[in-house]
Protein backbone atom coordinates (compact mmCIF):
# COMPACT_ATOMS: atom_id res chain seq x y z
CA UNK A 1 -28.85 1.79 3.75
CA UNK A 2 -27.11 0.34 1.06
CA UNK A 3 -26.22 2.81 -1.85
CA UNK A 4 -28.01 2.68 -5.17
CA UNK A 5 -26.14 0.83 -8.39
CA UNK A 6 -26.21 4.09 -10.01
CA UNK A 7 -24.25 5.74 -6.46
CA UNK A 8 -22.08 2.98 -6.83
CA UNK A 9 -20.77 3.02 -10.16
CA UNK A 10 -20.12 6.69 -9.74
CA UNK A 11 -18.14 5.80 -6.77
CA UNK A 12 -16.52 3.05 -8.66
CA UNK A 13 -15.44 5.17 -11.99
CA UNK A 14 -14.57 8.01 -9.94
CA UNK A 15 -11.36 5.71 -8.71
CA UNK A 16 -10.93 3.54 -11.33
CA UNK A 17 -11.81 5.84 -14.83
CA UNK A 18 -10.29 2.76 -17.01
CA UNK A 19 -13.44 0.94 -15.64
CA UNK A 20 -15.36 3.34 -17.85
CA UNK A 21 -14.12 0.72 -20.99
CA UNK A 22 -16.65 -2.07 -19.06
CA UNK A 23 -19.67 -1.95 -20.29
CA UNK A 24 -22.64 -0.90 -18.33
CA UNK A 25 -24.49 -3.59 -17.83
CA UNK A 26 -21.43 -5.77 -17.50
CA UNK A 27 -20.32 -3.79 -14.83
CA UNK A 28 -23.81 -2.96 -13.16
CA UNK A 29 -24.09 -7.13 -12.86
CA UNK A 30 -20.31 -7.32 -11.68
CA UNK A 31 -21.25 -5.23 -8.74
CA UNK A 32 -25.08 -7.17 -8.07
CA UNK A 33 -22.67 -10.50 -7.78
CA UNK A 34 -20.38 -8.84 -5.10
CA UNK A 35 -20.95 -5.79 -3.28
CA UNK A 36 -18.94 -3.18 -2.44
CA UNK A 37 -17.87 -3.81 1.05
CA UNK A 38 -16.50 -1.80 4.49
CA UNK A 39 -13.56 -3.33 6.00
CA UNK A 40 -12.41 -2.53 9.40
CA UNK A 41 -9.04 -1.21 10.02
CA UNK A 42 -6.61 -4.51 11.19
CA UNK A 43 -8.70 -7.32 9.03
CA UNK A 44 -6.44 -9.78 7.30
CA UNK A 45 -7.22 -9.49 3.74
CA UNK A 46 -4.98 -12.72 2.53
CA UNK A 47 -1.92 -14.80 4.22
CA UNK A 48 1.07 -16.00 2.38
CA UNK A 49 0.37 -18.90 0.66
CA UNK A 50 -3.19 -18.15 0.03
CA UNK A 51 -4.85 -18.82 -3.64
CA UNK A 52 -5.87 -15.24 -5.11
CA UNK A 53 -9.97 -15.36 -4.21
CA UNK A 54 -10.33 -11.69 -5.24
CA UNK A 55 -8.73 -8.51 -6.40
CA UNK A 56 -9.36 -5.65 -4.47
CA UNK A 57 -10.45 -2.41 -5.81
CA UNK A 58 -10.16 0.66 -3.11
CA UNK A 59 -12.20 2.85 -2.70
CA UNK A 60 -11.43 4.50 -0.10
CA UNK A 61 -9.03 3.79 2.74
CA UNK A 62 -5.77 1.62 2.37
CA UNK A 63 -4.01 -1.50 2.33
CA UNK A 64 -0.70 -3.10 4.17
CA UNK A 65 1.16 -5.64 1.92
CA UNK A 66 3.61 -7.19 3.74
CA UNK A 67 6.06 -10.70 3.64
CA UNK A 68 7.05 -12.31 6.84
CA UNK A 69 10.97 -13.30 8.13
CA UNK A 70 12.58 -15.89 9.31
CA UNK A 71 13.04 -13.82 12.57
CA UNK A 72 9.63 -13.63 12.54
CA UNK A 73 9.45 -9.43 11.80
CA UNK A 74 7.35 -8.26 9.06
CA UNK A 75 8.50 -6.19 6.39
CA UNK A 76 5.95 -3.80 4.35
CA UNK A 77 6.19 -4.03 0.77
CA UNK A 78 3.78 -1.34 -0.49
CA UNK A 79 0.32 -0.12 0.13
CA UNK A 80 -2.65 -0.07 -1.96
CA UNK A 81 -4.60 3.21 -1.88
CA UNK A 82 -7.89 4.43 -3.61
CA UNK A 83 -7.29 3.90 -7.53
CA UNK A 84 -4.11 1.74 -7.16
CA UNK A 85 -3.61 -1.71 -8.17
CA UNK A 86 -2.18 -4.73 -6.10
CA UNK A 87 0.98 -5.94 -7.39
CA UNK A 88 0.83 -9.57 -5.94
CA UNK A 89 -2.92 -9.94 -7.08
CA UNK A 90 -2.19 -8.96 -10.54
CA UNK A 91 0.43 -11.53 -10.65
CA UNK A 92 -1.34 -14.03 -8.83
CA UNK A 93 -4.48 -13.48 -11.14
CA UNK A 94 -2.39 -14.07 -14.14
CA UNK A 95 -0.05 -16.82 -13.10
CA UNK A 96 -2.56 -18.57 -10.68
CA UNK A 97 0.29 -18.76 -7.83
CA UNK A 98 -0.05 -18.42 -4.47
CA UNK A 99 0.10 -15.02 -2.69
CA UNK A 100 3.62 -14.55 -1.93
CA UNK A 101 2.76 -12.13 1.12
CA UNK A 102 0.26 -11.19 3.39
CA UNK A 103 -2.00 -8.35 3.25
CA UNK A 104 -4.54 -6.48 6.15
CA UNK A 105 -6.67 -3.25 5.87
CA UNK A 106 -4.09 -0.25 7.65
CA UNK A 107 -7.29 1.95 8.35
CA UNK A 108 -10.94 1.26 7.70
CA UNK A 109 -11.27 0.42 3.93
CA UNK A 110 -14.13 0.58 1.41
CA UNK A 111 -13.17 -1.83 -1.74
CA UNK A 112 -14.77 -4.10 -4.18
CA UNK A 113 -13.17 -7.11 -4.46
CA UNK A 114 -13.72 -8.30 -7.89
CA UNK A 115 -13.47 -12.51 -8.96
CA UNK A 116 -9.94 -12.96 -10.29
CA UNK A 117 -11.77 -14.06 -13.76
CA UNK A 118 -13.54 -11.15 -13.59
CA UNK A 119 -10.32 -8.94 -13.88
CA UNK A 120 -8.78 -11.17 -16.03
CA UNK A 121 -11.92 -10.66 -18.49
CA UNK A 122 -11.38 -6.99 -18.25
CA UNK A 123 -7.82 -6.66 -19.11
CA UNK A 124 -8.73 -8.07 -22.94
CA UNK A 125 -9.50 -3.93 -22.81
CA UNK A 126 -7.07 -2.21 -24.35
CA UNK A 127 -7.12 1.42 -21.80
CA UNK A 128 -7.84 -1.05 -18.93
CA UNK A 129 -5.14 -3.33 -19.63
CA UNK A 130 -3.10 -0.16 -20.14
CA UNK A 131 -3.85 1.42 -16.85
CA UNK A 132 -3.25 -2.37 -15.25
CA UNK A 133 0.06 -2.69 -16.30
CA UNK A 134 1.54 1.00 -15.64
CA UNK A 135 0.66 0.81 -11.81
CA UNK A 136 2.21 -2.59 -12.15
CA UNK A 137 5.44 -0.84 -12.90
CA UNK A 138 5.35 1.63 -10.97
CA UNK A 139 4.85 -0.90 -7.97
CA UNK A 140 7.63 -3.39 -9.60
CA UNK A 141 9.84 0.25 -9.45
CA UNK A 142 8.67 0.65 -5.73
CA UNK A 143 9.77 -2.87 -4.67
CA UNK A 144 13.09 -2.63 -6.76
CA UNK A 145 14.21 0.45 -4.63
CA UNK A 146 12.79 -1.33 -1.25
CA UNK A 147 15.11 -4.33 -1.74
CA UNK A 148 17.78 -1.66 -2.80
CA UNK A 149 17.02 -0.30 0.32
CA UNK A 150 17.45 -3.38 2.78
CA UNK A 151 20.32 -4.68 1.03
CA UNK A 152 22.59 -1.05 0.70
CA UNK A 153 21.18 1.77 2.90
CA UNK A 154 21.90 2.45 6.81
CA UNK A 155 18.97 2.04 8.76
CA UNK A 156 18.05 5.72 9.95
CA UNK A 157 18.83 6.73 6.04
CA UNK A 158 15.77 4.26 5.54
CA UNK A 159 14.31 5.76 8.40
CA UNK A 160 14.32 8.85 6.81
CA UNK A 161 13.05 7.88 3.41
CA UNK A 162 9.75 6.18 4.93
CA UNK A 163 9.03 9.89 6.91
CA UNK A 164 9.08 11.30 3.79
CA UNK A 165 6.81 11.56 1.17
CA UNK A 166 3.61 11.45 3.67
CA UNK A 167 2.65 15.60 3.71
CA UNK A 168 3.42 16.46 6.91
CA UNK A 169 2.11 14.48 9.47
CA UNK A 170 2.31 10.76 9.10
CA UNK A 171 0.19 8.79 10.92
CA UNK A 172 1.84 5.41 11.99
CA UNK A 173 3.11 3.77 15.05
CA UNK A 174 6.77 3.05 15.56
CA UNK A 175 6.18 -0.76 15.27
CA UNK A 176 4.62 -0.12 11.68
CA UNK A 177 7.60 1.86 10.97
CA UNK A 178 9.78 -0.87 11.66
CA UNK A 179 8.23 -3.29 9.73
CA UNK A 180 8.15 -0.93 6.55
CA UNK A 181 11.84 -0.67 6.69
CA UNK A 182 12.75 -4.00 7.61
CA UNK A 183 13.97 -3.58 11.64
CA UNK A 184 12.45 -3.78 14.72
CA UNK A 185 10.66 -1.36 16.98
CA UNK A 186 13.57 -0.18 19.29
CA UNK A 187 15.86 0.89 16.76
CA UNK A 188 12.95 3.11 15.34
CA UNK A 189 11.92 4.53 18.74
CA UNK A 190 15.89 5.26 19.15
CA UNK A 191 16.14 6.60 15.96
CA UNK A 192 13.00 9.15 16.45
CA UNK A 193 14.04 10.55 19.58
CA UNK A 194 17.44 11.41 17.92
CA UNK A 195 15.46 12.62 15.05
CA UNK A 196 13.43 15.09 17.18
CA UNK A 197 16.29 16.09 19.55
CA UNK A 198 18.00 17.74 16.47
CA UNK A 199 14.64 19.55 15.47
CA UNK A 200 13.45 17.66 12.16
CA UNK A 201 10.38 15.70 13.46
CA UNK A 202 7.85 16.26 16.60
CA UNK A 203 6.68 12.80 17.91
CA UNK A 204 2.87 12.11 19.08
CA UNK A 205 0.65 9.34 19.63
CA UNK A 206 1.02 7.42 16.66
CA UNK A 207 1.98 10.21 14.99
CA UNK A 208 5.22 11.81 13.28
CA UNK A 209 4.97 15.38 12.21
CA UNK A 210 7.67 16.75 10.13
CA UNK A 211 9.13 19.74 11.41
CA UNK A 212 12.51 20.76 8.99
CA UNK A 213 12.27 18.12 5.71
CA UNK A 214 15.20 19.47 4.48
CA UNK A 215 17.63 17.67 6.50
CA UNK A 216 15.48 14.18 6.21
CA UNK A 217 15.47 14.87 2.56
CA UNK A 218 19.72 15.13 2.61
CA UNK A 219 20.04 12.06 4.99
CA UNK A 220 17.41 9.93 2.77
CA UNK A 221 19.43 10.52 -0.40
CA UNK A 222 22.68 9.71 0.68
CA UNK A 223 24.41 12.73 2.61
CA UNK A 224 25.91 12.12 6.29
CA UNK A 225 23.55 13.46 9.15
CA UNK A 226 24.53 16.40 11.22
CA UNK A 227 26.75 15.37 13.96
CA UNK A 228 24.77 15.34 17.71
């Protein structure tokens, strides 16, 4: 049954508070002209190359951005969570380039996604605009210490960054792993086992669980890794 516009907007300002600024009846016949949708987990939301069609606002659920190789591996750039803003649509939205990445749902997702002229309308608000343009950052900081990453870092170092910073149990296969650090899935499998041999991590089916973060923590940041 679908939910009531009232259920909705709840749902919708819950998320997004800087969508309070819209008014009501703008937003109200924002969300009559395009629904609220469920994605399943795996769909391809845009390709590289694409024209920006929509901006996605989650709701619930997340999504994989991610740029291709030469090689032909996939490297994840960031994720887009409930309340978080796309980095590559923004741009795209402003600029009216093409999507410089691709993007697919990494679980089912609930989002709204919004006419780029739409957003663009709504970032003449002052708190929205505001609230645009600090996740921006933030997600132009995230990026900046990914390429830091590929370029300087070993890989289990990297390895170890991307456990952390989940709670304690990250749920993720080894080949999604690999792609969010840039390698492939052998060297990540390798690089697990050694990781639970010494005690810090407890592997399951499609599932990491941290067991000591402390010596992740010293590896991630820089320090040399207890010798086997």
């Amino acid at each position: 049954m679908p939910r009531a516009p009232d259920a909705e907007r709840a749902e919708l300002l819950a998320a997004y508070p800087s969508l309070a600024e819209v008014p009501r009846d703008e937003l109200d016949a924002a969300l009559a002209a395009t629904p609220i949708v469920e994605v399943p987990r795996g769909t391809v939301l845009f390709r590289e190359g694409d024209p920006c069609r929509a901006f996605p606002f989650v709701l619930d659920g997340e999504i994989r951005v991610a740029r291709g190789t030469p090689e032909g591996r996939s490297i994840e750039l960031y994720r887009v969570g409930r309340g978080d803003v796309c980095l590559l649509s923004t741009s795209c939205a402003f600029s009216a380039v093409l999507l410089a990445a691709h993007a697919g749902t990494a679980t089912p997702t609930r989002l709204w996604p919004v006419p780029p002229e739409t957003f663009l309308h709504w970032t003449d608000l002052p708190g929205f605009r505001r609230y645009v343009f600090g996740v921006f950052g933030e997600r132009l900081g995230d990026l900046m210490g990914l390429a830091e990453a590929v370029a300087f870092q070993r890989m289990d170092r990297r390895l170890a960054a991307a456990l952390l910073g989940h709670g304690r149990e990250l749920h993720t296969t080894h080949q999604q792993l690999a792609e969010s650090i840039g390698t492939v899935r052998e060297i990540v499998s390798r690089l697990l086992k050694r990781f639970e041999q010494r005690g810090w991590i407890a592997l399951g089916r499609e599932r990491v669980t941290i067991v000591d973060a402390a010596p992740l923590r010293a590896l991630a940041e820089g320090g040399e890794p207890p010798q086997d």
